[in-house]
C-alpha atoms as a PDB file:
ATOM      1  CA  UNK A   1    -162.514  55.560  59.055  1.00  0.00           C
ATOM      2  CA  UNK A   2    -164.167  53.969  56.289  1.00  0.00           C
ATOM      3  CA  UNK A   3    -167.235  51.362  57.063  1.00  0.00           C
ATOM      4  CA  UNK A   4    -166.979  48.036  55.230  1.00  0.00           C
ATOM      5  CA  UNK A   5    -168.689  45.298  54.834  1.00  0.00           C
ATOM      6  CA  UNK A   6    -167.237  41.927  56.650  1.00  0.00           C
ATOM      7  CA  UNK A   7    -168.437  38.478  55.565  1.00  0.00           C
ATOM      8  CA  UNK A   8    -168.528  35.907  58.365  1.00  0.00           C
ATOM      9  CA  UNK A   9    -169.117  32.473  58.679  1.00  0.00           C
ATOM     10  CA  UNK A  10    -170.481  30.910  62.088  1.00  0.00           C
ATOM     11  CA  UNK A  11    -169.918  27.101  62.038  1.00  0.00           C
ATOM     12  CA  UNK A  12    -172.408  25.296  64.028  1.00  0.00           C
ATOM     13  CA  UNK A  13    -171.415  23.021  66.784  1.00  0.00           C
ATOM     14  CA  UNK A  14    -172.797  19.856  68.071  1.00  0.00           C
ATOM     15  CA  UNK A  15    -176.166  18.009  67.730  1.00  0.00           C
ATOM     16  CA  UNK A  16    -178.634  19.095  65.741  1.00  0.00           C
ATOM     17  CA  UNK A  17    -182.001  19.506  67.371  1.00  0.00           C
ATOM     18  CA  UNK A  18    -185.358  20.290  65.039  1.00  0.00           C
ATOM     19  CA  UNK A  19    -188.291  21.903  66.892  1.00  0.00           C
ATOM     20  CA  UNK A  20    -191.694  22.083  64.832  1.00  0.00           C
ATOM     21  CA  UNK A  21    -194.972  21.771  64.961  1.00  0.00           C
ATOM     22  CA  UNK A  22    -197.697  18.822  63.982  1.00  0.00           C
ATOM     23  CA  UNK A  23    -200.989  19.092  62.404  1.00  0.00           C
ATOM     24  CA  UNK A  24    -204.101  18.724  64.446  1.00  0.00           C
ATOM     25  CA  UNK A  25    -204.922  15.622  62.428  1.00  0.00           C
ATOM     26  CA  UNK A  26    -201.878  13.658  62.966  1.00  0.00           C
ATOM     27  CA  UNK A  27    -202.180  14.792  66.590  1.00  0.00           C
ATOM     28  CA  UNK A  28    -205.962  13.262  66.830  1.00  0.00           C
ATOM     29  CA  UNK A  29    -204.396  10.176  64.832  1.00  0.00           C
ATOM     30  CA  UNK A  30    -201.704   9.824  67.417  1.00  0.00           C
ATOM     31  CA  UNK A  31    -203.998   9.784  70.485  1.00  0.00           C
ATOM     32  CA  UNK A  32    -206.889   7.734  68.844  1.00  0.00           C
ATOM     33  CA  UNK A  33    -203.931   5.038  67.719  1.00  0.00           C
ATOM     34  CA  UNK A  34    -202.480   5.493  71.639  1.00  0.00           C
ATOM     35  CA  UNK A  35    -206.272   4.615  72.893  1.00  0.00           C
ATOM     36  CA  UNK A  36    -205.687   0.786  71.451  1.00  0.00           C
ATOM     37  CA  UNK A  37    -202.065   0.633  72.555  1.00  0.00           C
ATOM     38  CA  UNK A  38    -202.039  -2.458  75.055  1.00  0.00           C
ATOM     39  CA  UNK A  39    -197.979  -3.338  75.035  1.00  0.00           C
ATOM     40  CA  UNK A  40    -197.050  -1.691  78.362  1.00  0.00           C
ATOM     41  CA  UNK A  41    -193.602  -0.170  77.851  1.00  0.00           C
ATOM     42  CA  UNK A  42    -192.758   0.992  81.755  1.00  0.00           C
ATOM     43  CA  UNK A  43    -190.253  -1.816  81.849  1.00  0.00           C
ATOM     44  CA  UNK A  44    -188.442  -0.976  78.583  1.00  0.00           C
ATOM     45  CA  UNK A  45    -187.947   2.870  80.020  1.00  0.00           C
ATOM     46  CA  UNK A  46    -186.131   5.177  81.826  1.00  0.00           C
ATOM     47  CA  UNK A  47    -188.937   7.236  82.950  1.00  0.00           C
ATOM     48  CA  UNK A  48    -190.678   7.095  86.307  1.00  0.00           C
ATOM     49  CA  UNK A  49    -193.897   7.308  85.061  1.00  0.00           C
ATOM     50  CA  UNK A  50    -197.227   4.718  85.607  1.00  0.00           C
ATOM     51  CA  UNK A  51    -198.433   4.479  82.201  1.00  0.00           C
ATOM     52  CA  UNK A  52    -196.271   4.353  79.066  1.00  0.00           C
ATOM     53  CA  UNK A  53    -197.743   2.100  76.527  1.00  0.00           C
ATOM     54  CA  UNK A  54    -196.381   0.643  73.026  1.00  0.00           C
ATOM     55  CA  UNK A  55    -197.947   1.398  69.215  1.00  0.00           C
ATOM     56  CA  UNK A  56    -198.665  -2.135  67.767  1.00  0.00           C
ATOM     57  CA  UNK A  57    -197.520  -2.763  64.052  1.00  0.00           C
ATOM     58  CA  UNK A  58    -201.020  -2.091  62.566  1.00  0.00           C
ATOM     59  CA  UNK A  59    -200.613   1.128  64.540  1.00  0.00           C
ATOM     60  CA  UNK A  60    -197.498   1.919  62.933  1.00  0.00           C
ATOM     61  CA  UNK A  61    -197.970   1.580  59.766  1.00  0.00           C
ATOM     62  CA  UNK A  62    -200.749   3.988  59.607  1.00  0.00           C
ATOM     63  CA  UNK A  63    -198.721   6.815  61.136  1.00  0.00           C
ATOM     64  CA  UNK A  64    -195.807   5.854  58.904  1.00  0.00           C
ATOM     65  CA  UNK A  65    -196.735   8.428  56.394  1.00  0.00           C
ATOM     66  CA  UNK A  66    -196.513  11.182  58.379  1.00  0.00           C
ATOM     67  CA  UNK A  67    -193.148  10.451  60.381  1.00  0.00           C
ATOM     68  CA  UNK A  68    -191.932   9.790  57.132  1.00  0.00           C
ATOM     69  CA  UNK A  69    -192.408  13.610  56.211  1.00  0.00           C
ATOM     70  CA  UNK A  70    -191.296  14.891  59.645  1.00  0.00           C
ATOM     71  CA  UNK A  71    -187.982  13.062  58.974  1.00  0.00           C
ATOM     72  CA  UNK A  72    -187.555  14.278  55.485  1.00  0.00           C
ATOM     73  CA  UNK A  73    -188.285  18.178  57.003  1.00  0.00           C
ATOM     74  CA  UNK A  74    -185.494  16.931  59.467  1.00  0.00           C
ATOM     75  CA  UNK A  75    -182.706  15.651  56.886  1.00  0.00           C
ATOM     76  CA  UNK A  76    -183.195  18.788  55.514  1.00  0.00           C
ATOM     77  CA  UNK A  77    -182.733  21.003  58.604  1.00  0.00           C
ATOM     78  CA  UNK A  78    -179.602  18.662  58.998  1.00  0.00           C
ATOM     79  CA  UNK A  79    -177.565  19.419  55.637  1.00  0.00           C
ATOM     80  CA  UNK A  80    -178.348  22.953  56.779  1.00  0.00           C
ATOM     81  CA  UNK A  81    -177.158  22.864  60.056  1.00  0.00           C
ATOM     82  CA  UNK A  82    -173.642  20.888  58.704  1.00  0.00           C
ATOM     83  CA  UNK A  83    -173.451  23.411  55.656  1.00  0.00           C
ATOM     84  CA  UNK A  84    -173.512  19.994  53.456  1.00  0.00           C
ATOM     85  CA  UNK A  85    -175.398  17.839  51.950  1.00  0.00           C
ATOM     86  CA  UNK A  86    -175.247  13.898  52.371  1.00  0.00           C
ATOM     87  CA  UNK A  87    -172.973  11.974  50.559  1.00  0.00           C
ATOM     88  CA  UNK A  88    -175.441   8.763  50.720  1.00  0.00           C
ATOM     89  CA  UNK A  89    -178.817  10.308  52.281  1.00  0.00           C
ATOM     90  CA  UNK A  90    -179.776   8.323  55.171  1.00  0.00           C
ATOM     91  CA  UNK A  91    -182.339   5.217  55.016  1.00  0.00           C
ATOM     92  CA  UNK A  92    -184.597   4.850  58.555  1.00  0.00           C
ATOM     93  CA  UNK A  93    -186.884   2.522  60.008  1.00  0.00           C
ATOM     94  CA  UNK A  94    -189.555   2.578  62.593  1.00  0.00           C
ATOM     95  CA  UNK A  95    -188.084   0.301  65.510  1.00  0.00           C
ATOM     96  CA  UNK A  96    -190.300   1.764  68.635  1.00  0.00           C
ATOM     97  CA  UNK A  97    -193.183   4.051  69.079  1.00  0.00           C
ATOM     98  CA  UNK A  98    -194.767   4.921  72.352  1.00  0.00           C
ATOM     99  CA  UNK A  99    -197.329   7.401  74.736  1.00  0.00           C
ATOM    100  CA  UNK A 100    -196.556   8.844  77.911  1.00  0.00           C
ATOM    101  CA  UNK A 101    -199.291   9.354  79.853  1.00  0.00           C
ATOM    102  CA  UNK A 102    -197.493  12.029  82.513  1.00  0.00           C
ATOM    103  CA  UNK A 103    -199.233  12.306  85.933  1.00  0.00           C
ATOM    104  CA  UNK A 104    -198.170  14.199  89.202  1.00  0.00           C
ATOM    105  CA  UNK A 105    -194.611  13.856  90.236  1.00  0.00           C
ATOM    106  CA  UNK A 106    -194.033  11.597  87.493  1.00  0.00           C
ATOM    107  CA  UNK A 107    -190.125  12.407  85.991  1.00  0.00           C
ATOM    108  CA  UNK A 108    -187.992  10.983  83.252  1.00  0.00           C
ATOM    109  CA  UNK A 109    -184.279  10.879  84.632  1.00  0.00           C
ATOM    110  CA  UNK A 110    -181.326  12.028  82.278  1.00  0.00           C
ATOM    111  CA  UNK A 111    -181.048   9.753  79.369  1.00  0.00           C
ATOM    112  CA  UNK A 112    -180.552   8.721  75.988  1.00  0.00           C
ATOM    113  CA  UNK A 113    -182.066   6.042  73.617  1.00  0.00           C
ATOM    114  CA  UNK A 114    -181.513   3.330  70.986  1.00  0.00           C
ATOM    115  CA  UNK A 115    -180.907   4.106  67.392  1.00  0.00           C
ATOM    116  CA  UNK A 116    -180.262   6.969  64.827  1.00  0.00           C
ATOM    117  CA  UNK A 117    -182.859   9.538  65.751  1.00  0.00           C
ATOM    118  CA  UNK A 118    -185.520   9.911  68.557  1.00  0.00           C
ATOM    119  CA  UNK A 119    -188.459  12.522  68.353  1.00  0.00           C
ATOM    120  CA  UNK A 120    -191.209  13.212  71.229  1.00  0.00           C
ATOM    121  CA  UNK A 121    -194.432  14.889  70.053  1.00  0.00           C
ATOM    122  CA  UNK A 122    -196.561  17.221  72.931  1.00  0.00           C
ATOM    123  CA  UNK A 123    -200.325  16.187  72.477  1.00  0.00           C
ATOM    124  CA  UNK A 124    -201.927  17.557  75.190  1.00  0.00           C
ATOM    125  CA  UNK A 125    -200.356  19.981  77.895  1.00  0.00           C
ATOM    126  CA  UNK A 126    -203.295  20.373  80.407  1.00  0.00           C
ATOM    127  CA  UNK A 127    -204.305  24.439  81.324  1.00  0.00           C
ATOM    128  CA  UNK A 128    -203.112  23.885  85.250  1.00  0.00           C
ATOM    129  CA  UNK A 129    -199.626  22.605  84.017  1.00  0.00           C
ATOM    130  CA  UNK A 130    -199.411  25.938  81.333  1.00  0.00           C
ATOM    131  CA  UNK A 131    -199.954  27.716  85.151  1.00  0.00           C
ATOM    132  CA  UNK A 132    -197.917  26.489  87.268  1.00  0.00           C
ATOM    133  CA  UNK A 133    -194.912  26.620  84.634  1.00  0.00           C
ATOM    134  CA  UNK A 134    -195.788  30.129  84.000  1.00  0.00           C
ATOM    135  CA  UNK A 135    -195.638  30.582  88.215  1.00  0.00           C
ATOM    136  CA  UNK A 136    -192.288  28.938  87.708  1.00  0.00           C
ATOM    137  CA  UNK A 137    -188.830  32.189  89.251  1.00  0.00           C
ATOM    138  CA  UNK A 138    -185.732  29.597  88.588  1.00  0.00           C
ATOM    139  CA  UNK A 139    -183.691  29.510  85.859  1.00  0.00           C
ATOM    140  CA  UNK A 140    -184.377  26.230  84.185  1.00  0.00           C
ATOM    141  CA  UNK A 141    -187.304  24.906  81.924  1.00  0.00           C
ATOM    142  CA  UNK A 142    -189.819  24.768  84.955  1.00  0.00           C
ATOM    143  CA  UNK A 143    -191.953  22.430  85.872  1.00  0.00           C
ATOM    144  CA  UNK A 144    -193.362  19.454  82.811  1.00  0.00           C
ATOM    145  CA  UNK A 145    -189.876  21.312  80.452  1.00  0.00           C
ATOM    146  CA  UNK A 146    -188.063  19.147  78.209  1.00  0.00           C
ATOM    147  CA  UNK A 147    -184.107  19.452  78.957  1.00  0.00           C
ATOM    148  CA  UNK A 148    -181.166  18.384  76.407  1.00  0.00           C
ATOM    149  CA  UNK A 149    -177.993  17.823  77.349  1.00  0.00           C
ATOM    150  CA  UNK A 150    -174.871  18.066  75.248  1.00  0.00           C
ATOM    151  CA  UNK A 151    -170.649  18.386  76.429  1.00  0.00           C
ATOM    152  CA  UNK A 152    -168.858  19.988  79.086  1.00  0.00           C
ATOM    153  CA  UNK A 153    -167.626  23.514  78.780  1.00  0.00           C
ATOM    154  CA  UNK A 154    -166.816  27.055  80.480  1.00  0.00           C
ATOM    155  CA  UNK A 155    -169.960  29.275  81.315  1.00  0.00           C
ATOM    156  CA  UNK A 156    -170.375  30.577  77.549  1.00  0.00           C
ATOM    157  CA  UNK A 157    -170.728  27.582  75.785  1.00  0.00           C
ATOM    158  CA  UNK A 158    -173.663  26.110  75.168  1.00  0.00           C
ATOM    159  CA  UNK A 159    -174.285  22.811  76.778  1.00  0.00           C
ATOM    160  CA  UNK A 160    -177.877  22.708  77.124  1.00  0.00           C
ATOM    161  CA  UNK A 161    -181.245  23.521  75.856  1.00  0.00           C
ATOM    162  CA  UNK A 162    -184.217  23.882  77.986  1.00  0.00           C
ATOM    163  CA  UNK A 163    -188.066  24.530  76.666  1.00  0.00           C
ATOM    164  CA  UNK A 164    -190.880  23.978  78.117  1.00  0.00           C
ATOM    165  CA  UNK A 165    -192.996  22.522  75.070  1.00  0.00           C
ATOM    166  CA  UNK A 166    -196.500  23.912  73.416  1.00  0.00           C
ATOM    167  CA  UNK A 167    -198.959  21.650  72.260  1.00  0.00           C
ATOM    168  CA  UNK A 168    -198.184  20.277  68.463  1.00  0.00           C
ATOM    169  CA  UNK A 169    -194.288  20.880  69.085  1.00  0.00           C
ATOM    170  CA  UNK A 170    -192.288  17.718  67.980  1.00  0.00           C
ATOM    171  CA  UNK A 171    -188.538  17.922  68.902  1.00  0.00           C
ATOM    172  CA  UNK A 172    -186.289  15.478  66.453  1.00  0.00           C
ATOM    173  CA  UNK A 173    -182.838  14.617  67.811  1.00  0.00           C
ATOM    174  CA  UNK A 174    -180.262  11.869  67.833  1.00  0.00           C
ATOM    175  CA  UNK A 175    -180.960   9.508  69.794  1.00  0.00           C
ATOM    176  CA  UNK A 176    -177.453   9.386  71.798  1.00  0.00           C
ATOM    177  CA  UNK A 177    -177.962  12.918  73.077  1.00  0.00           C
ATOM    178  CA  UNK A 178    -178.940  12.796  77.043  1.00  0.00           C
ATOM    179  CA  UNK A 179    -182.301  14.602  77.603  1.00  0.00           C
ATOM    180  CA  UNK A 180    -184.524  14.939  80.778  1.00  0.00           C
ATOM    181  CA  UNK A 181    -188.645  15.794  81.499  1.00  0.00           C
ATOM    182  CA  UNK A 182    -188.629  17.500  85.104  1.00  0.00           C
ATOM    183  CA  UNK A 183    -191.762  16.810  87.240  1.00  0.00           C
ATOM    184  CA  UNK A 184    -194.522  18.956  87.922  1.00  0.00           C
ATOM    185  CA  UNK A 185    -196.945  19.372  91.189  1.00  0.00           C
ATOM    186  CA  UNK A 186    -200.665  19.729  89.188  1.00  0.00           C
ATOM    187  CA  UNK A 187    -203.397  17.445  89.216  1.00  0.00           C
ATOM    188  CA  UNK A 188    -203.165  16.968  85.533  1.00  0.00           C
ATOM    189  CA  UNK A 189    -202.563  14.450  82.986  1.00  0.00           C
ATOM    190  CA  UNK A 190    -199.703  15.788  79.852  1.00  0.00           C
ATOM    191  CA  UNK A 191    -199.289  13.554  76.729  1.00  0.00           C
ATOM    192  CA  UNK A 192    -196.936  13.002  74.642  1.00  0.00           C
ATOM    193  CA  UNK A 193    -195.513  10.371  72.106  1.00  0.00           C
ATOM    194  CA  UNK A 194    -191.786   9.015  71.652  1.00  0.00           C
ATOM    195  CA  UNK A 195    -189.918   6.881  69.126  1.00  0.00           C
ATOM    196  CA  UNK A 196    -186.706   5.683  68.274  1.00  0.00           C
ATOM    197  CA  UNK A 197    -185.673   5.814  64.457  1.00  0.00           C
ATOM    198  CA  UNK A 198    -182.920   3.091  63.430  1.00  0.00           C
ATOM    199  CA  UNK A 199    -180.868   4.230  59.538  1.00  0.00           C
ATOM    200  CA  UNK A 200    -181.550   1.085  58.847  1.00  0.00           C
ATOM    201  CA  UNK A 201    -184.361   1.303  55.325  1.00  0.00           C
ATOM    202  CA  UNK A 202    -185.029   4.025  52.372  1.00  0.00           C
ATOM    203  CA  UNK A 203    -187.338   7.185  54.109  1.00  0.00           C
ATOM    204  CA  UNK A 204    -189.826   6.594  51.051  1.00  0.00           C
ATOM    205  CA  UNK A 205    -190.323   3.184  52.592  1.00  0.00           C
ATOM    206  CA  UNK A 206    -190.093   3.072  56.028  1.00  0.00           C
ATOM    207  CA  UNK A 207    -191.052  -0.194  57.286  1.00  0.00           C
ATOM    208  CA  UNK A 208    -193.021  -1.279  60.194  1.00  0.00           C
ATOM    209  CA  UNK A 209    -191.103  -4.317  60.435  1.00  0.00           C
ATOM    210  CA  UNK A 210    -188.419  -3.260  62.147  1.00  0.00           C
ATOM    211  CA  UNK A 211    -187.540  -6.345  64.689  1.00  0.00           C
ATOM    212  CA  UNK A 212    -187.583  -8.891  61.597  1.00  0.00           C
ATOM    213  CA  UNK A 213    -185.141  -6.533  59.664  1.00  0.00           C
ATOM    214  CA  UNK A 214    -182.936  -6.031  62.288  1.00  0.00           C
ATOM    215  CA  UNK A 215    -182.908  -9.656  63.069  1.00  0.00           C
ATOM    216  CA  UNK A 216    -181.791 -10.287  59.425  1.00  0.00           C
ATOM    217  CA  UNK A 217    -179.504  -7.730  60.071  1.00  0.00           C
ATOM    218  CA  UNK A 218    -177.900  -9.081  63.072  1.00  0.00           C
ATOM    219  CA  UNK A 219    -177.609 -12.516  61.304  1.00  0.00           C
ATOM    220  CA  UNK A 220    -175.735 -11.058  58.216  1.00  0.00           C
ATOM    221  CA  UNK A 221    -173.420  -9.082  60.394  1.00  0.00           C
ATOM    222  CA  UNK A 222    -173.261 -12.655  62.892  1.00  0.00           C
ATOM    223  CA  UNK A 223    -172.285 -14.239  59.104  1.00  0.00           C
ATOM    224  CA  UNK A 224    -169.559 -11.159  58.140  1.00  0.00           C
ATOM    225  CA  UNK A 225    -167.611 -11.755  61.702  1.00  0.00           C
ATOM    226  CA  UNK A 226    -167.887 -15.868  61.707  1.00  0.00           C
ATOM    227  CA  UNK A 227    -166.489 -15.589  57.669  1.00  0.00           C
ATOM    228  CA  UNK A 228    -163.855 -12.568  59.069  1.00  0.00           C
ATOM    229  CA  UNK A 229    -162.812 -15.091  61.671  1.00  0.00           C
ATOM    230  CA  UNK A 230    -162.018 -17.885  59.462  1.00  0.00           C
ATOM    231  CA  UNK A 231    -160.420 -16.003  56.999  1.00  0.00           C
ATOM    232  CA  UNK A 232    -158.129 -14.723  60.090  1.00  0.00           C
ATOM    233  CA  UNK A 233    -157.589 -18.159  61.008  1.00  0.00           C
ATOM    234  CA  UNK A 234    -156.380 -19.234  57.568  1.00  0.00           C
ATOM    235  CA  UNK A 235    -153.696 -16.842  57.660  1.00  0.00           C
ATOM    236  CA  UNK A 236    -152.091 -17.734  61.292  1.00  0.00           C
END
């Protein structure tokens, strides 16, 4: 029988997740910027953790740069992943930025969050929790993993991704798909920073401005339904 060569094409299904890695500097930028953070964010979360505190604008802004890149690297991972390219490429804006401070027993349920994109960047993933994750028999992500839920489906589909995350990783996703952080049992602190990313303003200009452009947004929108209604109204 003679061998021949078969061309195949596998077409990728559901979200599109991005796993890289940081630099060192934006890492040390990250933390030193988390140091002045002093908007406590446990309220606005989903996570049962003690200590999750808010970037402030000045904050922002001068880690801007840098998530700017990351979401370029992303856009392109995306037109990959979709075997296409954009027909309008996206626009994003900043609207949240935070840092988990992970202690003990702390846990972040199944959810999802607000906006376009989210991303959550490992900066420090303590020796003891490396351990006990390593100690770890089941069959999931272990103790301190990251967990992403996605569909329903028979045994061979693939409805999940579990990792249990390095230092430096960064894991870009939208920000509608349902993740979870299991708990761990060390006596360790693990850090790591989240944010949600609105398509809402040109990636070469992200702004740190996000709640006064999504206010004017909200009032143009509030104008485009008030002029829809009257229009509707003119024509009972």
């Amino acid at each position: 029988m003679t061998k021949r060569q078969v061309n195949i094409q596998i077409l990728n299904w559901g979200p599109c997740v991005v796993r890289m890695k940081i630099s060192d500097e934006f890492k040390k930028t990250l933390l030193d910027e988390g140091e002045k953070n002093k908007i406590d964010f446990t309220d606005k979360l989903a996570g049962i953790l003690d200590k999750e505190t808010g970037y402030s604008e000045e904050s922002k802004k001068r880690l801007l740069p840098n998530i700017s890149e990351i979401l370029g690297v992303y856009d392109q991972a995306y037109c990959k992943y979709r075997m296409r390219n954009y027909e309008k490429p996206p626009q994003y804006v900043l609207t949240s930025m935070w840092i988990n401070y992970q202690k003990p027993n702390d846990f972040n349920p199944p959810h999802d969050h607000d906006g376009a994109l989210s991303f959550v960047a490992y900066l420090q993933i303590p020796e003891a929790l490396k351990k006990e994750n390593a100690a770890y028999k089941g069959k999931s992500c272990g103790p301190g993993g990251i967990q992403f839920l996605f569909g329903d489906g028979i045994r061979n589909a693939i409805t999940y991704q579990s990792f249990f995350p390095e230092e430096n990783d960064i894991f870009i996703f939208p920000a509608w798909l349902k993740h979870w952080v299991a708990p761990y049992k060390s006596d360790c602190t693990r850090i790591s920073v989240s944010g949600n990313i609105h398509d809402s303003a040109p990636l070469n200009n992200i702004t740190a401005f996000a709640p006064k452009y999504l206010e004017k947004k909200e009032k143009k929108e509030s104008e485009e339904n008030e002029q829809y209604l009257k229009e509707l109204k003119g024509k009972i």
